[in-house]
N, C-alpha and C. Protein backbone atom coordinates (compact mmCIF):
# COMPACT_ATOMS: atom_id res chain seq x y z
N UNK A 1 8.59 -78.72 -57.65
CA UNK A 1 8.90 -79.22 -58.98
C UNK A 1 9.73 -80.50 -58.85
N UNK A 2 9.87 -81.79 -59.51
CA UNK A 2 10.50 -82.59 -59.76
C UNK A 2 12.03 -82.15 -59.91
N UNK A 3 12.33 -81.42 -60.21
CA UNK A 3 14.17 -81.51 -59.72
C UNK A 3 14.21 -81.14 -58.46
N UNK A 4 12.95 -80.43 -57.70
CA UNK A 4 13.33 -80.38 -55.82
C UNK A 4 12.86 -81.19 -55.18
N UNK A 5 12.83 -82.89 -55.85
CA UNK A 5 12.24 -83.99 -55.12
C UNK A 5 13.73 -85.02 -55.31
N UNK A 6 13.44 -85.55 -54.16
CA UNK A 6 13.94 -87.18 -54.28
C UNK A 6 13.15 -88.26 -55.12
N UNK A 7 14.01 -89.28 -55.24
CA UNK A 7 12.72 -90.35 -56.17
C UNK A 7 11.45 -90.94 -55.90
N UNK A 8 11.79 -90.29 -54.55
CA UNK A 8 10.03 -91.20 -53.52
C UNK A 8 9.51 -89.91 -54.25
N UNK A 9 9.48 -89.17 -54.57
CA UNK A 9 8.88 -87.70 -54.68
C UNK A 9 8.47 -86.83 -53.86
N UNK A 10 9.63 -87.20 -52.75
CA UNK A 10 9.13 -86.19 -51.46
C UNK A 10 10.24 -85.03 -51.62
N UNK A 11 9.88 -83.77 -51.55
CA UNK A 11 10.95 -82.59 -51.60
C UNK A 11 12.64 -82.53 -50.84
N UNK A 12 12.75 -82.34 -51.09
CA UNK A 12 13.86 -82.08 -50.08
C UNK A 12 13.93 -81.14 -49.06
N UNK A 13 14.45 -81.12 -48.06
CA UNK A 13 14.10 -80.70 -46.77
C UNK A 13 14.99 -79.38 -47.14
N UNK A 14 16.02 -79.35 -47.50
CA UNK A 14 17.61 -78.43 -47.90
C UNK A 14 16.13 -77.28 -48.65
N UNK A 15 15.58 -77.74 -49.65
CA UNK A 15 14.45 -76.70 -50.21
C UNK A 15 13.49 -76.20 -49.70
N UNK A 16 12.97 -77.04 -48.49
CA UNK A 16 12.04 -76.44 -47.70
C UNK A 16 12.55 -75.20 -47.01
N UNK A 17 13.59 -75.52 -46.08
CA UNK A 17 14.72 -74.31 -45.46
C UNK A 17 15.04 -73.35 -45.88
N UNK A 18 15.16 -73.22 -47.34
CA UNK A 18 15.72 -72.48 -48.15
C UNK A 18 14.23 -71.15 -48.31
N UNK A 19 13.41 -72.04 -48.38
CA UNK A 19 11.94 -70.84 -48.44
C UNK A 19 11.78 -70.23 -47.11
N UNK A 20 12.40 -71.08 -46.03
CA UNK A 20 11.74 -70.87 -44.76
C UNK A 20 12.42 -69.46 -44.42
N UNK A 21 14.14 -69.69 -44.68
CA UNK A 21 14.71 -68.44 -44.92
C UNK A 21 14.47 -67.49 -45.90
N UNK A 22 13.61 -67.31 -47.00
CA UNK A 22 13.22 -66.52 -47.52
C UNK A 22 11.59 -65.49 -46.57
N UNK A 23 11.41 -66.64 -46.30
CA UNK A 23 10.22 -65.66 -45.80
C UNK A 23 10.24 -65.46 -44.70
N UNK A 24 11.55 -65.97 -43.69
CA UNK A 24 12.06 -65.19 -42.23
C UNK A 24 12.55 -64.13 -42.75
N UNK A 25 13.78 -63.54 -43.91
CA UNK A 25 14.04 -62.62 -44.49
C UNK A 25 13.05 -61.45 -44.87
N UNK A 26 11.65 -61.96 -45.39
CA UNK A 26 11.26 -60.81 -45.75
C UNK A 26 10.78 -59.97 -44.70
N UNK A 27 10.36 -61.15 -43.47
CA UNK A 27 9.72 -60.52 -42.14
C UNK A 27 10.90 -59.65 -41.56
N UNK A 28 12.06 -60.22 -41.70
CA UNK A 28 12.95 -59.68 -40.69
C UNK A 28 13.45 -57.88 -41.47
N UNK A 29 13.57 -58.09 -42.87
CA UNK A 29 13.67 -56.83 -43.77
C UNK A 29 12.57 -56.18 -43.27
N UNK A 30 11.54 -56.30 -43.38
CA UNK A 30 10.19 -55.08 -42.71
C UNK A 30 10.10 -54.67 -41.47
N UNK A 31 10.78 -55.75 -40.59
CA UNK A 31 10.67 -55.26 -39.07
C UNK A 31 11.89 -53.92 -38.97
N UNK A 32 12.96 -54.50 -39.45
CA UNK A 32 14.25 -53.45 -39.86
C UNK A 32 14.10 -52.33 -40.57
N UNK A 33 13.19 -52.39 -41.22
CA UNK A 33 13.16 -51.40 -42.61
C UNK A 33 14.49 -51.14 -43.33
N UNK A 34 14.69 -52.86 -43.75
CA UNK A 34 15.82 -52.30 -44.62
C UNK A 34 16.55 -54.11 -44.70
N UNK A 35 17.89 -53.95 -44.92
CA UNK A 35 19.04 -54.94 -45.13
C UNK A 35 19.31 -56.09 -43.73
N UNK A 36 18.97 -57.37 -43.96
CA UNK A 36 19.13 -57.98 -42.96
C UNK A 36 20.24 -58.88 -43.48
N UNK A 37 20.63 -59.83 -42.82
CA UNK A 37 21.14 -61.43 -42.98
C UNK A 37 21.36 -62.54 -41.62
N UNK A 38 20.89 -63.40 -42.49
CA UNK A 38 20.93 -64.76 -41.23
C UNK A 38 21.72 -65.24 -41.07
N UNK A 39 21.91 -65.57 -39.31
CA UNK A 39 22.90 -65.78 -38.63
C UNK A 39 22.93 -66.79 -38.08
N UNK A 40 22.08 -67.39 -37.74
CA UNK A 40 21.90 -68.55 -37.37
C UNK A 40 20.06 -69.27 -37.42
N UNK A 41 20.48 -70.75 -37.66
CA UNK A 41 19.21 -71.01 -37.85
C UNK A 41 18.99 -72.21 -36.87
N UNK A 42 17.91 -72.28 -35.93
CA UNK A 42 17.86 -73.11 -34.69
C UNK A 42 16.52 -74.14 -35.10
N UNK A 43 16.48 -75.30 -34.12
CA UNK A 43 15.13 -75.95 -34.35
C UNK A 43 14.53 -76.14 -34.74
N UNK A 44 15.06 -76.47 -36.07
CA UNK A 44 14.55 -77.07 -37.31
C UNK A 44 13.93 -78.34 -37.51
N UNK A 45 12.38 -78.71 -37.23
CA UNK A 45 12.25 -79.95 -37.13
C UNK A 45 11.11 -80.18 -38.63
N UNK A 46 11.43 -81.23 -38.82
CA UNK A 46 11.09 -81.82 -40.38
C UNK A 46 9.79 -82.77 -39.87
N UNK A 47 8.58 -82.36 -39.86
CA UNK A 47 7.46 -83.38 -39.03
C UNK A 47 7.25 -84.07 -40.08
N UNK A 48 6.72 -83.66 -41.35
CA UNK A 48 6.38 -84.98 -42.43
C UNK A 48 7.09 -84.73 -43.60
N UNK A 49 6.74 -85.28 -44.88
CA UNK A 49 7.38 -84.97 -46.16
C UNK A 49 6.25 -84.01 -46.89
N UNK A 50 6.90 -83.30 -47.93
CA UNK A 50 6.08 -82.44 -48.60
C UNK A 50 6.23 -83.02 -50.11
N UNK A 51 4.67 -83.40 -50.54
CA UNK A 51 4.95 -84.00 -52.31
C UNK A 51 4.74 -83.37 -53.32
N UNK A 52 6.03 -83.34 -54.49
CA UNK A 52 5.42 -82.88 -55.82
C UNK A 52 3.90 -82.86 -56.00
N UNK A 53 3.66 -81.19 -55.98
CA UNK A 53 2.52 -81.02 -56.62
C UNK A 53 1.66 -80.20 -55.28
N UNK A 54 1.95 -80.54 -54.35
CA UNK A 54 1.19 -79.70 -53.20
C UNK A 54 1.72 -78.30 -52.74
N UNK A 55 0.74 -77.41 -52.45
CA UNK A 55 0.70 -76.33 -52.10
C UNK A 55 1.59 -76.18 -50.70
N UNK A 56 2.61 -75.14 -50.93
CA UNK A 56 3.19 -75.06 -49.69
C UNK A 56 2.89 -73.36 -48.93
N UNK A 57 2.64 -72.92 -48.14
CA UNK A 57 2.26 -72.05 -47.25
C UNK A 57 3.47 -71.88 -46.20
N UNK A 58 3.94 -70.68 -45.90
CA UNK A 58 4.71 -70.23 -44.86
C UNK A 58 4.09 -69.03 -44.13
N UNK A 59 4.35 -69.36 -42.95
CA UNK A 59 4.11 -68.15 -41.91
C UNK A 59 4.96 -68.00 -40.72
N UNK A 60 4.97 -66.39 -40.52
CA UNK A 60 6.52 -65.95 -39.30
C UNK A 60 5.85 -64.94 -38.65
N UNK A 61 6.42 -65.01 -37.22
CA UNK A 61 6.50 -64.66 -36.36
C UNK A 61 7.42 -64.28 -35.43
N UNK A 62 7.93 -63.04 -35.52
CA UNK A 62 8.99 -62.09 -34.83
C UNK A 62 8.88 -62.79 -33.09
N UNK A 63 9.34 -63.95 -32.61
CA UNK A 63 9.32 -64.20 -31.58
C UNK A 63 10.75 -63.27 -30.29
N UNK A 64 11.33 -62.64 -30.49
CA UNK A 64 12.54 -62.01 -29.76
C UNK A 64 13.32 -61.09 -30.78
N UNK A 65 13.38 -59.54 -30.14
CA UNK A 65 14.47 -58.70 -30.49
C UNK A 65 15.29 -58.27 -29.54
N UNK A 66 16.29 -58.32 -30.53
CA UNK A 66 17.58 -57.21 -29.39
C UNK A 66 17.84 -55.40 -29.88
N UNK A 67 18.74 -55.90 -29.60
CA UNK A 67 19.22 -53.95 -30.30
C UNK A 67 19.60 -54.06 -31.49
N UNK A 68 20.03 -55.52 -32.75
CA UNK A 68 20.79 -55.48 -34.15
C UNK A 68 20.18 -56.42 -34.43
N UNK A 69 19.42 -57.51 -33.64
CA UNK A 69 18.98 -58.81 -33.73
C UNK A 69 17.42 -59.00 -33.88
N UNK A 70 17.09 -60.17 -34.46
CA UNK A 70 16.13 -60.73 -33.66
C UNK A 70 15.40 -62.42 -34.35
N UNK A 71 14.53 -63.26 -33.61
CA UNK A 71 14.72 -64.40 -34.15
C UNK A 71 12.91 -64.70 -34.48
N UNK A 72 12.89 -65.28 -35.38
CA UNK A 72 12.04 -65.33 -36.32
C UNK A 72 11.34 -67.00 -36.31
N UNK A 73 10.00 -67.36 -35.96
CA UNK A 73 9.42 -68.93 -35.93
C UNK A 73 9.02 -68.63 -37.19
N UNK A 74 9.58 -70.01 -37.66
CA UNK A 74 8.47 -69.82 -39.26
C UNK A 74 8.23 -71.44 -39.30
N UNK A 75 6.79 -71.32 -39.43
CA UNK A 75 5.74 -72.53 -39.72
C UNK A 75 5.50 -72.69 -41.55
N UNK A 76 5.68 -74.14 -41.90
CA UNK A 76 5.47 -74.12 -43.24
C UNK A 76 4.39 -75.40 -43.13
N UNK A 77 2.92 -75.14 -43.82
CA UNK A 77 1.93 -75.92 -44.02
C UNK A 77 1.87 -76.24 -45.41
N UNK A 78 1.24 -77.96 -45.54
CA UNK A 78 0.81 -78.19 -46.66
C UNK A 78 -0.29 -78.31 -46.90
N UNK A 79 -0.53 -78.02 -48.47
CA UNK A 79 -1.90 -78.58 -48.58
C UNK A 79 -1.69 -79.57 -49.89
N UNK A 80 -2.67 -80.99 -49.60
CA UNK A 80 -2.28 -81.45 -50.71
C UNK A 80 -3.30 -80.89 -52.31
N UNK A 81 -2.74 -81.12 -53.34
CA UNK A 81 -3.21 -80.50 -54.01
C UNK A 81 -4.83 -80.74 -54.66
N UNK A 82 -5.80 -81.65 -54.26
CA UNK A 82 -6.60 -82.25 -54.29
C UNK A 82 -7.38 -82.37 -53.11
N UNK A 83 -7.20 -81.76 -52.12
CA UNK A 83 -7.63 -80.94 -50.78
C UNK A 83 -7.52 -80.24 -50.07
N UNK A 84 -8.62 -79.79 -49.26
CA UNK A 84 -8.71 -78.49 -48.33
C UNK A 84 -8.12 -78.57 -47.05
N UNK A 85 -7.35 -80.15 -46.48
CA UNK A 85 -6.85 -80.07 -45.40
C UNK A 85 -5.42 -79.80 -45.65
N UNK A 86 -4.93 -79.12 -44.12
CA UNK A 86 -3.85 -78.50 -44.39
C UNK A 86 -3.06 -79.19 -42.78
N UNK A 87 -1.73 -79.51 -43.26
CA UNK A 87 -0.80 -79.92 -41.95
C UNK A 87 0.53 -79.29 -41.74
N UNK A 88 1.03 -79.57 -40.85
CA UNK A 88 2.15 -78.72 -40.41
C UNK A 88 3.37 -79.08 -40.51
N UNK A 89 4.63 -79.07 -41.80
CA UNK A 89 5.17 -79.96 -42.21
C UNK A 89 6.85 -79.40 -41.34
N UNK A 90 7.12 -78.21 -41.18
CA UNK A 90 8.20 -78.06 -40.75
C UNK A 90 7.73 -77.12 -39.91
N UNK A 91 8.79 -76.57 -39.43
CA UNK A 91 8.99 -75.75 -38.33
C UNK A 91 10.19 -75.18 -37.73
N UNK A 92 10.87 -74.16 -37.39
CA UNK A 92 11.76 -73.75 -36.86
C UNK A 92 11.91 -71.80 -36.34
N UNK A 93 13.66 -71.73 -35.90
CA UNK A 93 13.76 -70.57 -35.56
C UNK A 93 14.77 -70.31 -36.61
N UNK A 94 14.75 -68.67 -36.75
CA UNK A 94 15.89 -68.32 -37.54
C UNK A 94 16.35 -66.85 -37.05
N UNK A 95 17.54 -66.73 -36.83
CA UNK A 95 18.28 -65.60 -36.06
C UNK A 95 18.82 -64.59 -37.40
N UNK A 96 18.23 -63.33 -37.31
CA UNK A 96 18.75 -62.26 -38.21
C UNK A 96 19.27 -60.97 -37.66
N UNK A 97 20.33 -60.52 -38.04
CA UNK A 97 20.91 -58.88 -37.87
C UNK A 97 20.90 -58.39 -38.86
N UNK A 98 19.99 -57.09 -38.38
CA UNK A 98 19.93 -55.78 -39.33
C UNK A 98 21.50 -55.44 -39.97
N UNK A 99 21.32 -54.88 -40.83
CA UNK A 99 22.89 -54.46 -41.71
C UNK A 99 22.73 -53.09 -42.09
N UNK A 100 24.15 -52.44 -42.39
CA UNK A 100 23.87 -50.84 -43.05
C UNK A 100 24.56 -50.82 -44.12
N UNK A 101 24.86 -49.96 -44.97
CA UNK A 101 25.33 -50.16 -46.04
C UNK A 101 26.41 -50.62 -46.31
N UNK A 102 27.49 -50.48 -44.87
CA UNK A 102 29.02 -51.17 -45.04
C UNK A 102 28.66 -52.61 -44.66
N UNK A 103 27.71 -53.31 -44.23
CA UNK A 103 27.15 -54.54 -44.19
C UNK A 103 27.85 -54.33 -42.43
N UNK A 104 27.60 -53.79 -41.58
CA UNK A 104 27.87 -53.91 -40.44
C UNK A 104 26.32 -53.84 -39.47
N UNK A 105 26.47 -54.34 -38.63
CA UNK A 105 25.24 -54.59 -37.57
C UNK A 105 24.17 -52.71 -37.20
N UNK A 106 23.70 -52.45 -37.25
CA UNK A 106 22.84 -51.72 -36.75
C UNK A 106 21.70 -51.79 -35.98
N UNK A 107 21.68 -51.24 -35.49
CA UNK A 107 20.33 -50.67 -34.25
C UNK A 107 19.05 -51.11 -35.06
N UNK A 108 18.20 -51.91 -34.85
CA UNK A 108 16.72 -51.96 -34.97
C UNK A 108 16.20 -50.78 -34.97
N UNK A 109 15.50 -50.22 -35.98
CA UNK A 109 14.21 -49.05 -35.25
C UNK A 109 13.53 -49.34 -34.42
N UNK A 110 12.94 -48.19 -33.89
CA UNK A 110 11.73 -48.46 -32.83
C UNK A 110 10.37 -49.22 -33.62
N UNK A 111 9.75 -50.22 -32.92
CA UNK A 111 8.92 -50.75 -33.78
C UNK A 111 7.53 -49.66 -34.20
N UNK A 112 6.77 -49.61 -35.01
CA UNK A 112 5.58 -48.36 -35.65
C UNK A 112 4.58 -49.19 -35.85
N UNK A 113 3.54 -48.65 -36.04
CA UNK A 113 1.74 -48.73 -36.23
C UNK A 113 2.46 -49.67 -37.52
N UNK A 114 1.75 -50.94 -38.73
CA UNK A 114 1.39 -51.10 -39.48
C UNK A 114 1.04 -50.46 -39.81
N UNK A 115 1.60 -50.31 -41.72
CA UNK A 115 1.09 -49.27 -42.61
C UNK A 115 -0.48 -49.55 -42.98
């Protein structure tokens, strides 16, 4: 949307991140089955600009777990909105620990079959 652009009308990067951590979050909540939060976010590289009006796409990949941890690649593609080609506009890692209800670190489950 136009209030998440600059005046060139390219998005802002701060908004791109902001999704990227949403949808490392949801991966990292399902791998956990349950309450996560991010802890750190690594290698964040900004390859092109993304413009008002184009389709944005995210995808993650559980690259490393520990025993409370684990870190998350998430690829964000565009498409512009007037075509079928699609490019690879950001990229990075994002580090999450599972939480329990006192918001303290917990044990990962063992990973299971997809439902």
């Amino acid at each position: 949307m136009p209030a998440d652009a600059n005046a060139a009308g390219d998005i802002f990067g701060g908004w791109l991140m902001s999704q990227m951590d949403l949808a490392a979050g949801t991966a990292a909540a399902l791998r956990a089955r349950g309450r996560c939060v991010t802890v750190a976010i690594d290698k964040v590289v900004l390859h092109q600009p993304v413009l008002i009006g184009d389709e944005v796409s995210l995808y993650t990949t559980i690259v490393r777990t520990g025993r409370t941890s684990m870190s998350i690649r998430v690829e964000t593609w565009r498409r512009a909105r007037h075509s079928h080609d699609t490019t690879k506009v950001t990229e990075g890692v994002f580090t999450f620990v599972a939480i329990d209800d006192d918001r303290r670190p917990r044990a990962l489950p063992p990973e299971s079959d997809p439902v």
